[in-house]
N, C-alpha and C. Protein backbone atom coordinates (compact mmCIF):
# COMPACT_ATOMS: atom_id res chain seq x y z
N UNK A 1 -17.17 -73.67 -58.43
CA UNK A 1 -16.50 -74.43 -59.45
C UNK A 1 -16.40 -73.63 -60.74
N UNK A 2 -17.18 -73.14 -60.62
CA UNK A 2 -17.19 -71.71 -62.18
C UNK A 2 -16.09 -71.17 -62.02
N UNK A 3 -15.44 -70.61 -60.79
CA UNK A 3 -14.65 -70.11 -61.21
C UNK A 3 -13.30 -70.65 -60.81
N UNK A 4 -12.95 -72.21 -60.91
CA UNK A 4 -12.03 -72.90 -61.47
C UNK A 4 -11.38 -72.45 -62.72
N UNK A 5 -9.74 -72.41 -62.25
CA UNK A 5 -9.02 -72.02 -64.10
C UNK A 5 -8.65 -73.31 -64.87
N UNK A 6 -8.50 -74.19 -64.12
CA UNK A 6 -8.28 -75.72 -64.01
C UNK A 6 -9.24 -76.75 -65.19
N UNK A 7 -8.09 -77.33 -65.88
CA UNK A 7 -8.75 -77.84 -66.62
C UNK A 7 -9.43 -79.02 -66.38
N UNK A 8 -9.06 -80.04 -65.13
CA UNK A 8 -9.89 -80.52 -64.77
C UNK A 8 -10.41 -80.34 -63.47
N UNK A 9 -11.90 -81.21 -63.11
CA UNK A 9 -12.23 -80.69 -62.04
C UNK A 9 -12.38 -82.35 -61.71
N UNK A 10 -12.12 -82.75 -59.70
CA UNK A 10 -12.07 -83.56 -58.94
C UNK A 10 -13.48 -83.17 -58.29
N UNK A 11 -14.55 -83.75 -58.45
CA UNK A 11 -15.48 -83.64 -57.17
C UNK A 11 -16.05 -84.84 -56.58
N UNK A 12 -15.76 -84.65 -55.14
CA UNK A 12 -16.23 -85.91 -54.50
C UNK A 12 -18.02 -85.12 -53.97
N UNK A 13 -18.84 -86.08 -54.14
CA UNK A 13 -19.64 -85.91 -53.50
C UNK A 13 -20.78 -86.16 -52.57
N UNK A 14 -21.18 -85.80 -51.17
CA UNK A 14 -21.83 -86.49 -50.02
C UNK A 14 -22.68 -86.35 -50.17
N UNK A 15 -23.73 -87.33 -50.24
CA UNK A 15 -25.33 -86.96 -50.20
C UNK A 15 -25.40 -87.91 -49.22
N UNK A 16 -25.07 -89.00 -48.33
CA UNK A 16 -25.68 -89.65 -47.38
C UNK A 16 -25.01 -89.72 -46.13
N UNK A 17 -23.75 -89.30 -46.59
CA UNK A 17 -22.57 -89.29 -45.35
C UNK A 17 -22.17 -87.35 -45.22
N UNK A 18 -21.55 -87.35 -43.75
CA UNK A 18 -21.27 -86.31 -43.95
C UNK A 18 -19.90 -85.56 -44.17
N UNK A 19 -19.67 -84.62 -44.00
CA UNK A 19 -18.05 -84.23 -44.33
C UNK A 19 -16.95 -84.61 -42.86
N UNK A 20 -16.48 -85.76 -43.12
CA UNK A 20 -15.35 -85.56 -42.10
C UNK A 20 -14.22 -85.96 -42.95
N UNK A 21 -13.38 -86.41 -41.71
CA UNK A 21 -11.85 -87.00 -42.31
C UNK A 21 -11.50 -87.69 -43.07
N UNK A 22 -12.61 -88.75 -43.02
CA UNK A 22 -12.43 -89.60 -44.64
C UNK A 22 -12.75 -89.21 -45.79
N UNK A 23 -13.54 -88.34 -45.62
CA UNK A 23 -14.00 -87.76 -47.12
C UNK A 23 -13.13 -87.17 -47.72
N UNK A 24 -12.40 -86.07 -46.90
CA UNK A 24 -11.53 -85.29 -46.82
C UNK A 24 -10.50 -86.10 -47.36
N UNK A 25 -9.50 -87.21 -46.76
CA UNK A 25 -8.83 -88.32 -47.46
C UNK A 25 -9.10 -88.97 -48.66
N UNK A 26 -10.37 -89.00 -48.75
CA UNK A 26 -10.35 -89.78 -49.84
C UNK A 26 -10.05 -88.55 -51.46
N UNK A 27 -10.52 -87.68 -51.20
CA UNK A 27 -10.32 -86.69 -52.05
C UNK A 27 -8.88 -86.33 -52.36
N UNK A 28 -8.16 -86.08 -51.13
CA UNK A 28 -6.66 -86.27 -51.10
C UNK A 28 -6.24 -87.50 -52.56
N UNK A 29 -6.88 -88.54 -52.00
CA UNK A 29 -5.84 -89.54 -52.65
C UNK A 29 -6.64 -89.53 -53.91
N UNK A 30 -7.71 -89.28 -54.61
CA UNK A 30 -8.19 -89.41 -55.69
C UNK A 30 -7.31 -88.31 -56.54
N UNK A 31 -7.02 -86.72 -55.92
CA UNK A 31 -6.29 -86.05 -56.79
C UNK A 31 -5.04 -86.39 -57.00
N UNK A 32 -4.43 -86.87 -55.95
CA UNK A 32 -2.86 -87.63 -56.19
C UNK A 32 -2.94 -88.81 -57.36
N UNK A 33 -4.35 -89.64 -56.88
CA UNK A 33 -3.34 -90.55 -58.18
C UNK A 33 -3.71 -90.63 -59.29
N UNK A 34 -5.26 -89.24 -59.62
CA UNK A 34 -5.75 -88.76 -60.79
C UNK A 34 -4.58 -88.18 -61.57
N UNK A 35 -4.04 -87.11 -60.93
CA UNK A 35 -2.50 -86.16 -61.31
C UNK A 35 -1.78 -87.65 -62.05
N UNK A 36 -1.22 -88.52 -60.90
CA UNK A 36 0.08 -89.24 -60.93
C UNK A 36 -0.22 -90.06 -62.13
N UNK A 37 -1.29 -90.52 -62.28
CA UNK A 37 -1.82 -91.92 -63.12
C UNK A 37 -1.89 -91.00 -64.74
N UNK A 38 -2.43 -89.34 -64.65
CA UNK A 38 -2.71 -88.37 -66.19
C UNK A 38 -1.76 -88.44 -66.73
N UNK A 39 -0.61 -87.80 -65.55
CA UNK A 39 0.61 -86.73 -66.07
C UNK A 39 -0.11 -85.21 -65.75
N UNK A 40 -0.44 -84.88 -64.91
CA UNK A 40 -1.39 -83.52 -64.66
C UNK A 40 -0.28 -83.13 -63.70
N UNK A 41 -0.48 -81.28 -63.91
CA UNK A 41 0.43 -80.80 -62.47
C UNK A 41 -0.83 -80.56 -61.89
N UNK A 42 -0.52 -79.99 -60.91
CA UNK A 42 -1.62 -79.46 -59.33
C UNK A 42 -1.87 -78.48 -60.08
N UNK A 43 -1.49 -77.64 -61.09
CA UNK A 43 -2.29 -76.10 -61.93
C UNK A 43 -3.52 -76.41 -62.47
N UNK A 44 -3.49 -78.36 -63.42
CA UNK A 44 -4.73 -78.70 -64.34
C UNK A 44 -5.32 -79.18 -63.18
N UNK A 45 -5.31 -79.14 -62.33
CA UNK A 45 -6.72 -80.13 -61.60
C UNK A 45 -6.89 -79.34 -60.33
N UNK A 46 -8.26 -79.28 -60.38
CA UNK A 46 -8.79 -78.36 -59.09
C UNK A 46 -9.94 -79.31 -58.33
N UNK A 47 -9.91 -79.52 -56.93
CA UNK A 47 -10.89 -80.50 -55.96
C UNK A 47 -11.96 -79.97 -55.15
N UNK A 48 -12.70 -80.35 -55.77
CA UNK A 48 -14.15 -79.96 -54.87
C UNK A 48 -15.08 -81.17 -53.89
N UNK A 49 -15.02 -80.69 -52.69
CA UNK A 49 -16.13 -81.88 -51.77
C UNK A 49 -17.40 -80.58 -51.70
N UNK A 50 -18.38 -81.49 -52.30
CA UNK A 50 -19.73 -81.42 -51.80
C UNK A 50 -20.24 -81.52 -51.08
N UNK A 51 -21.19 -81.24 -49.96
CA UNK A 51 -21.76 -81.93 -49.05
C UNK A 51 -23.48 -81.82 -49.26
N UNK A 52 -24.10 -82.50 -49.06
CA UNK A 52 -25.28 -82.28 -49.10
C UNK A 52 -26.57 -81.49 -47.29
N UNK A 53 -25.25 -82.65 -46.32
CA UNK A 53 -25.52 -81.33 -45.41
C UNK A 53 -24.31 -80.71 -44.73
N UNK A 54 -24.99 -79.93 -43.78
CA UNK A 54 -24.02 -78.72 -43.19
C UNK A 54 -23.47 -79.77 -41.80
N UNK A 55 -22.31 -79.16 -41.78
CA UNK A 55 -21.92 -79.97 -40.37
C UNK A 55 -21.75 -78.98 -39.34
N UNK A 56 -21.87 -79.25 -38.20
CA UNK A 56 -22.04 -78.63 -36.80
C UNK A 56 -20.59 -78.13 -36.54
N UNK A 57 -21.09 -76.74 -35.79
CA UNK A 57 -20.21 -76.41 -34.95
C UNK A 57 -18.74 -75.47 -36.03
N UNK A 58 -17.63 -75.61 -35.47
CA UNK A 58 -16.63 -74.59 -36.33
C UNK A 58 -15.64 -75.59 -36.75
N UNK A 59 -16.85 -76.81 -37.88
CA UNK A 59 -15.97 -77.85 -38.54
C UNK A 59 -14.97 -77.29 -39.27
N UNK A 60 -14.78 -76.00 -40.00
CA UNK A 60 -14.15 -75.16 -41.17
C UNK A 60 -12.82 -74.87 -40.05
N UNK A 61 -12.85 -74.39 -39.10
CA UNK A 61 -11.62 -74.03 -38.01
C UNK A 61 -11.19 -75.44 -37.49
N UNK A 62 -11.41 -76.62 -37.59
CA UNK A 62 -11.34 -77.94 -37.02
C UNK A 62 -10.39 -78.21 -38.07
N UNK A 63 -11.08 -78.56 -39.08
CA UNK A 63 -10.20 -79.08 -40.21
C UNK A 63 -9.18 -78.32 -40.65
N UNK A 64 -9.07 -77.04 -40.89
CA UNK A 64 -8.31 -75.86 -41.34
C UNK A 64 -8.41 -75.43 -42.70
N UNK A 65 -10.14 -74.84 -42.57
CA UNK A 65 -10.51 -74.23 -44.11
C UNK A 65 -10.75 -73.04 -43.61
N UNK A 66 -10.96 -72.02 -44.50
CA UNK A 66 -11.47 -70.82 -44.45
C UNK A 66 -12.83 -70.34 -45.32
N UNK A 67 -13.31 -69.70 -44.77
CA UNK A 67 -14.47 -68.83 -45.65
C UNK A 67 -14.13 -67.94 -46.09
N UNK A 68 -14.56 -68.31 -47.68
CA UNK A 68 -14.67 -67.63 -48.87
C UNK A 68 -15.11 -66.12 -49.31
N UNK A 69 -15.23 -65.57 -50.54
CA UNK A 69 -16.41 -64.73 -50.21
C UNK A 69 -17.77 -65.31 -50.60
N UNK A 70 -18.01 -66.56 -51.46
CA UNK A 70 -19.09 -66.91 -51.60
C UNK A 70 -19.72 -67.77 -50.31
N UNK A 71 -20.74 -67.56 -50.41
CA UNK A 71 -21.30 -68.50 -49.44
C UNK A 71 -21.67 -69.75 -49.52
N UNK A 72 -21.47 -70.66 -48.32
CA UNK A 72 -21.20 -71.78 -48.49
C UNK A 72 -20.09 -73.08 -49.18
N UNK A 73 -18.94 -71.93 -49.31
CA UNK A 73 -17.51 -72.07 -50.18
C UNK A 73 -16.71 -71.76 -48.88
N UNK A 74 -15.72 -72.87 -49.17
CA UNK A 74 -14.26 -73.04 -48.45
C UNK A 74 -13.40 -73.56 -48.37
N UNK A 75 -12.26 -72.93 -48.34
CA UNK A 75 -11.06 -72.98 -49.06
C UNK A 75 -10.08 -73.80 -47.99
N UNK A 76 -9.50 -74.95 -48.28
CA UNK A 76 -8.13 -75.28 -47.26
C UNK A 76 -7.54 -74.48 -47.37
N UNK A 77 -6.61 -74.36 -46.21
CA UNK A 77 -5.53 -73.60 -45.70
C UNK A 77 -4.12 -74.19 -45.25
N UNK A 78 -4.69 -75.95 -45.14
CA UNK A 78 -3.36 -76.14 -44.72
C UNK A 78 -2.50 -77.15 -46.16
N UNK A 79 -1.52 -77.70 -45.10
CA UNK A 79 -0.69 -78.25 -46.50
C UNK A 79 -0.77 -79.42 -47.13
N UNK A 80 -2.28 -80.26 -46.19
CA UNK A 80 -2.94 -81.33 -46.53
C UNK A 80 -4.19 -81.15 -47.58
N UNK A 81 -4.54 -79.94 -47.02
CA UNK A 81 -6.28 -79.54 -47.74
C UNK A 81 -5.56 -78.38 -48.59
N UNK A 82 -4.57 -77.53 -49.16
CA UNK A 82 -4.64 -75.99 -49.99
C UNK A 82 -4.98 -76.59 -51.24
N UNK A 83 -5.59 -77.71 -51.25
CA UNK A 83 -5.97 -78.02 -52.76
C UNK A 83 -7.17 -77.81 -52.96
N UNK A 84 -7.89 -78.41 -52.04
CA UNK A 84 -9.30 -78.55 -51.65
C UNK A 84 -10.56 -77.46 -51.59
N UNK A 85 -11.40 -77.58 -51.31
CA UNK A 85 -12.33 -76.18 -51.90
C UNK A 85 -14.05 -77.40 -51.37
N UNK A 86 -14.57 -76.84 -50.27
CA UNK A 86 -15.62 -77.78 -49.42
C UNK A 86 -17.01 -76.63 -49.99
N UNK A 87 -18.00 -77.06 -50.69
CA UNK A 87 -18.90 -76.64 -51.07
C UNK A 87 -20.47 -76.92 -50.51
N UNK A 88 -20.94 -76.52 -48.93
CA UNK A 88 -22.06 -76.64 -48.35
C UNK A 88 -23.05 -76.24 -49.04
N UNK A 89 -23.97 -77.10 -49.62
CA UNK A 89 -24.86 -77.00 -50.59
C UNK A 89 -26.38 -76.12 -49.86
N UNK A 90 -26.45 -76.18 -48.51
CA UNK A 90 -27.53 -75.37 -47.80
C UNK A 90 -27.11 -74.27 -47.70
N UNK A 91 -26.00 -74.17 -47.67
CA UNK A 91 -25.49 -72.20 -47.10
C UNK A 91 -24.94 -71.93 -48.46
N UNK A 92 -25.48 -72.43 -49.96
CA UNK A 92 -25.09 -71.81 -51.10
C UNK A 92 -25.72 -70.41 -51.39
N UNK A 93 -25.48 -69.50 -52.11
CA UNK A 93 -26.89 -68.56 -52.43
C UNK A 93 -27.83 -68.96 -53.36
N UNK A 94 -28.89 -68.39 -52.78
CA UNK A 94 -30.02 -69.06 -53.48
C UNK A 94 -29.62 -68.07 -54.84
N UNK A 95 -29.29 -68.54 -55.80
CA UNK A 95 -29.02 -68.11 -57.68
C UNK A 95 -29.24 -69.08 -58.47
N UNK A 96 -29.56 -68.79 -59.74
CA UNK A 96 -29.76 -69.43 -60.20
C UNK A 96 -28.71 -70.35 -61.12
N UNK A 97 -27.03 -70.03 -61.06
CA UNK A 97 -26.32 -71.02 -61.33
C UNK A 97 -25.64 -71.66 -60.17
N UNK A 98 -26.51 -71.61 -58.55
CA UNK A 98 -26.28 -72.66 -57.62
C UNK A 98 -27.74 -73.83 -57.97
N UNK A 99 -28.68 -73.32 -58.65
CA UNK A 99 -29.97 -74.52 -58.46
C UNK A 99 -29.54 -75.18 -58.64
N UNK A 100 -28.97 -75.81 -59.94
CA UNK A 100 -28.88 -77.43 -60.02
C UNK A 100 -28.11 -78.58 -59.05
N UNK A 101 -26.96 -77.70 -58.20
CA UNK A 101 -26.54 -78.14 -57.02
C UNK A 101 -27.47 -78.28 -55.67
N UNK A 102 -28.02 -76.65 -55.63
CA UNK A 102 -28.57 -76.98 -54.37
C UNK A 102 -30.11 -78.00 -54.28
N UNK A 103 -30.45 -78.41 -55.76
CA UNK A 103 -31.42 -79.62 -55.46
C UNK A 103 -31.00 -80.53 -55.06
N UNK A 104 -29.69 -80.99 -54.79
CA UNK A 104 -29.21 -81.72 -53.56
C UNK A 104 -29.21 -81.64 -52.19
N UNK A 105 -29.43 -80.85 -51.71
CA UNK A 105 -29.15 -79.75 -50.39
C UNK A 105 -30.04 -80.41 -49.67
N UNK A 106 -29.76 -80.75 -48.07
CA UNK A 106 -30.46 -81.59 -47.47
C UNK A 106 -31.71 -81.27 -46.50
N UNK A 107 -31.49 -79.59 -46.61
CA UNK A 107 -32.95 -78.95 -46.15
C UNK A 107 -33.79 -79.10 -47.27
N UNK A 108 -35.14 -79.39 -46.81
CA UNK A 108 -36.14 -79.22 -47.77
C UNK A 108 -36.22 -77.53 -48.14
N UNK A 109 -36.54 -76.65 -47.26
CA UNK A 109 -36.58 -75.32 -47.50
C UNK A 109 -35.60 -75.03 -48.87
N UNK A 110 -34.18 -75.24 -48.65
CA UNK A 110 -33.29 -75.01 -49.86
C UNK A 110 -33.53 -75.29 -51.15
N UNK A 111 -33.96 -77.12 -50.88
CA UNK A 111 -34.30 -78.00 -51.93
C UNK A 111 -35.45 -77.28 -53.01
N UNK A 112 -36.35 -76.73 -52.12
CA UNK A 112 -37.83 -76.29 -52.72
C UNK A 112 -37.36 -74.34 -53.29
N UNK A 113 -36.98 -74.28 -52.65
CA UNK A 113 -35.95 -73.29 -53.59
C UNK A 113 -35.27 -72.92 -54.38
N UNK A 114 -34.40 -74.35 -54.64
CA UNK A 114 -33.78 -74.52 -56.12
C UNK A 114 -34.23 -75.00 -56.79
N UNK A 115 -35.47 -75.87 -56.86
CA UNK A 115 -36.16 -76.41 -57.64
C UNK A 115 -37.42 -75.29 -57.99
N UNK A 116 -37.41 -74.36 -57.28
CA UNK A 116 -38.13 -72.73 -57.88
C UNK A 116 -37.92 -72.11 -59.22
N UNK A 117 -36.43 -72.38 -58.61
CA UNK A 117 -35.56 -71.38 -59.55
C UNK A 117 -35.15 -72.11 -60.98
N UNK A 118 -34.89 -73.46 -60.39
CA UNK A 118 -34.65 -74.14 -61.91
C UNK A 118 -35.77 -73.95 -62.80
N UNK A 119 -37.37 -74.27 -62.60
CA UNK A 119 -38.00 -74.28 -63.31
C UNK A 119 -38.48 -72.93 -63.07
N UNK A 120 -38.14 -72.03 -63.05
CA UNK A 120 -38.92 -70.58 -63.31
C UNK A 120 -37.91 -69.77 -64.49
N UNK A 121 -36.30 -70.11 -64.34
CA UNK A 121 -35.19 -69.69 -64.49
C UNK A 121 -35.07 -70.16 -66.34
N UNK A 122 -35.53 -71.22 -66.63
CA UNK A 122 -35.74 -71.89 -68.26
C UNK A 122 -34.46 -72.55 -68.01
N UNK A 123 -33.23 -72.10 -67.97
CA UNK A 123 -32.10 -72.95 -67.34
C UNK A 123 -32.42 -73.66 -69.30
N UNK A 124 -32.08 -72.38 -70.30
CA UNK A 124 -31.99 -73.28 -71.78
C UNK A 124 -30.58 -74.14 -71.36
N UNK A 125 -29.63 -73.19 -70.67
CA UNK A 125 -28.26 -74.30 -71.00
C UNK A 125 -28.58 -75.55 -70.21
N UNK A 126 -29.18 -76.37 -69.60
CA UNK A 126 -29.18 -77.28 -68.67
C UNK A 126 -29.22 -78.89 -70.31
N UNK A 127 -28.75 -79.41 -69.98
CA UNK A 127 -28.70 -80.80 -71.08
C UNK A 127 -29.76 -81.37 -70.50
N UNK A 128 -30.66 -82.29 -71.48
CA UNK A 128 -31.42 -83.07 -71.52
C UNK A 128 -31.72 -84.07 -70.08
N UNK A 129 -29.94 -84.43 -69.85
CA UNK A 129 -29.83 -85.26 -68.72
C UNK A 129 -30.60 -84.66 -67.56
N UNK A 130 -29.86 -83.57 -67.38
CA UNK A 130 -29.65 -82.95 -66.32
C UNK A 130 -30.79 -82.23 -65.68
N UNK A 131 -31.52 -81.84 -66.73
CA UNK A 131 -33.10 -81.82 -66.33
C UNK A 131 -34.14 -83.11 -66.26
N UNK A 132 -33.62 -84.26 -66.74
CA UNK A 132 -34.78 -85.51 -66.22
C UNK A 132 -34.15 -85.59 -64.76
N UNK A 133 -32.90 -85.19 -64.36
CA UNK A 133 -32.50 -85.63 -63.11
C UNK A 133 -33.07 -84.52 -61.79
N UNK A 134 -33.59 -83.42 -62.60
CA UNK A 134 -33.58 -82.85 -61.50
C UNK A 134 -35.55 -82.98 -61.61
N UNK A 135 -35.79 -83.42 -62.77
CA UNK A 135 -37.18 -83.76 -62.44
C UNK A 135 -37.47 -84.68 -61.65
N UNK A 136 -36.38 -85.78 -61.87
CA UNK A 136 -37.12 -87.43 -60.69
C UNK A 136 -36.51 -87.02 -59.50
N UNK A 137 -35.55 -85.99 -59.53
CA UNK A 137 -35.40 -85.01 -58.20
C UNK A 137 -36.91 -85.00 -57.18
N UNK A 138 -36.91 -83.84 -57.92
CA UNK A 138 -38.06 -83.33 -57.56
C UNK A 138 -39.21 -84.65 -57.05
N UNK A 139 -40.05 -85.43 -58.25
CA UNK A 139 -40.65 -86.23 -57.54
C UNK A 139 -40.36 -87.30 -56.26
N UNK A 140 -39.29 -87.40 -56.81
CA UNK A 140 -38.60 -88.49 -55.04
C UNK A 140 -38.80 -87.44 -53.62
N UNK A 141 -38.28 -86.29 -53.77
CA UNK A 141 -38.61 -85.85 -52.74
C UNK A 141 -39.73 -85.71 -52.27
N UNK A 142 -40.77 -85.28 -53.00
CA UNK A 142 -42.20 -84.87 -53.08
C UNK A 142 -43.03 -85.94 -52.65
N UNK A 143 -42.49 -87.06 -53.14
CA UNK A 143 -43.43 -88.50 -52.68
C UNK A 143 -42.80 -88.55 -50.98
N UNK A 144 -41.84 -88.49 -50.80
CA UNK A 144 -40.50 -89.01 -49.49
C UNK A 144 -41.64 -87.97 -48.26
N UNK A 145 -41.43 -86.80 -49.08
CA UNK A 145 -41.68 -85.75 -47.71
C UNK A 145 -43.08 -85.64 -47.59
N UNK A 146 -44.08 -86.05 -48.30
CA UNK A 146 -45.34 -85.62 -48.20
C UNK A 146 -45.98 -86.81 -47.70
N UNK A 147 -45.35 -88.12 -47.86
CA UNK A 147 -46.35 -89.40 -46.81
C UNK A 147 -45.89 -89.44 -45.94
């Protein structure tokens, strides 16, 4: 998403469901009637789906996305999705301007990884919010996975 030129950004995002066709749709129609309802062309607005996990198999060749050069980034290809841009939060690189995403990420391994990096990293730019969130992050998981 950083390197969006787009002045706005569309992100849908999965943390309990996973990436299929509806998600995929629904993103469709949120940028259509975000655009239609602004006055935006397709240049100001750029769409991102999140997922929190990875889906099986050669979902990216199913749907008709491609891989990126980043990892865990992918790009539609066809003339339903060339808007679209699917962001697998487990196959991100572990960096430190993916942590605050991948403390979503539905492996623990990842999770405990970006939550490494956030707090080792100082992360001064992170807002106030955004670090209580990734603190009760942190404890929800910690209580979840350890009883």
């Amino acid at each position: 998403m950083r390197h969006a030129n787009e002045a706005h950004l569309l992100i849908e995002f999965k943390y309990s469901e996973g990436l299929n066709l509806t998600a995929l749709q629904q993103l469709n129609a949120y940028d259509y009637f975000y655009r239609i309802g602004k006055g935006y062309s397709e240049h100001e607005v750029a769409c991102f789906l999140i997922a929190s996990s990875t889906p099986q198999g050669e979902w990216y060749r199913n749907f008709g996305f491609v891989k990126t050069d980043w990892p865990g980034v992918y790009q539609g290809g066809g003339p339903y999705i060339q808007r679209m841009c699917v962001i697998l939060l487990n196959e991100l690189a572990n960096t430190s301007h993916n942590a605050p995403l991948k403390c979503f990420a539905s492996r623990k391994k990842e999770r405990e990884a970006a939550f490494g990096l956030v707090q080792h990293s100082g992360f001064e730019r992170l807002s106030m919010a955004i670090d209580r969130l990734i603190t009760g992050l942190r404890k929800l998981f910690y209580v979840k996975y350890t009883t």
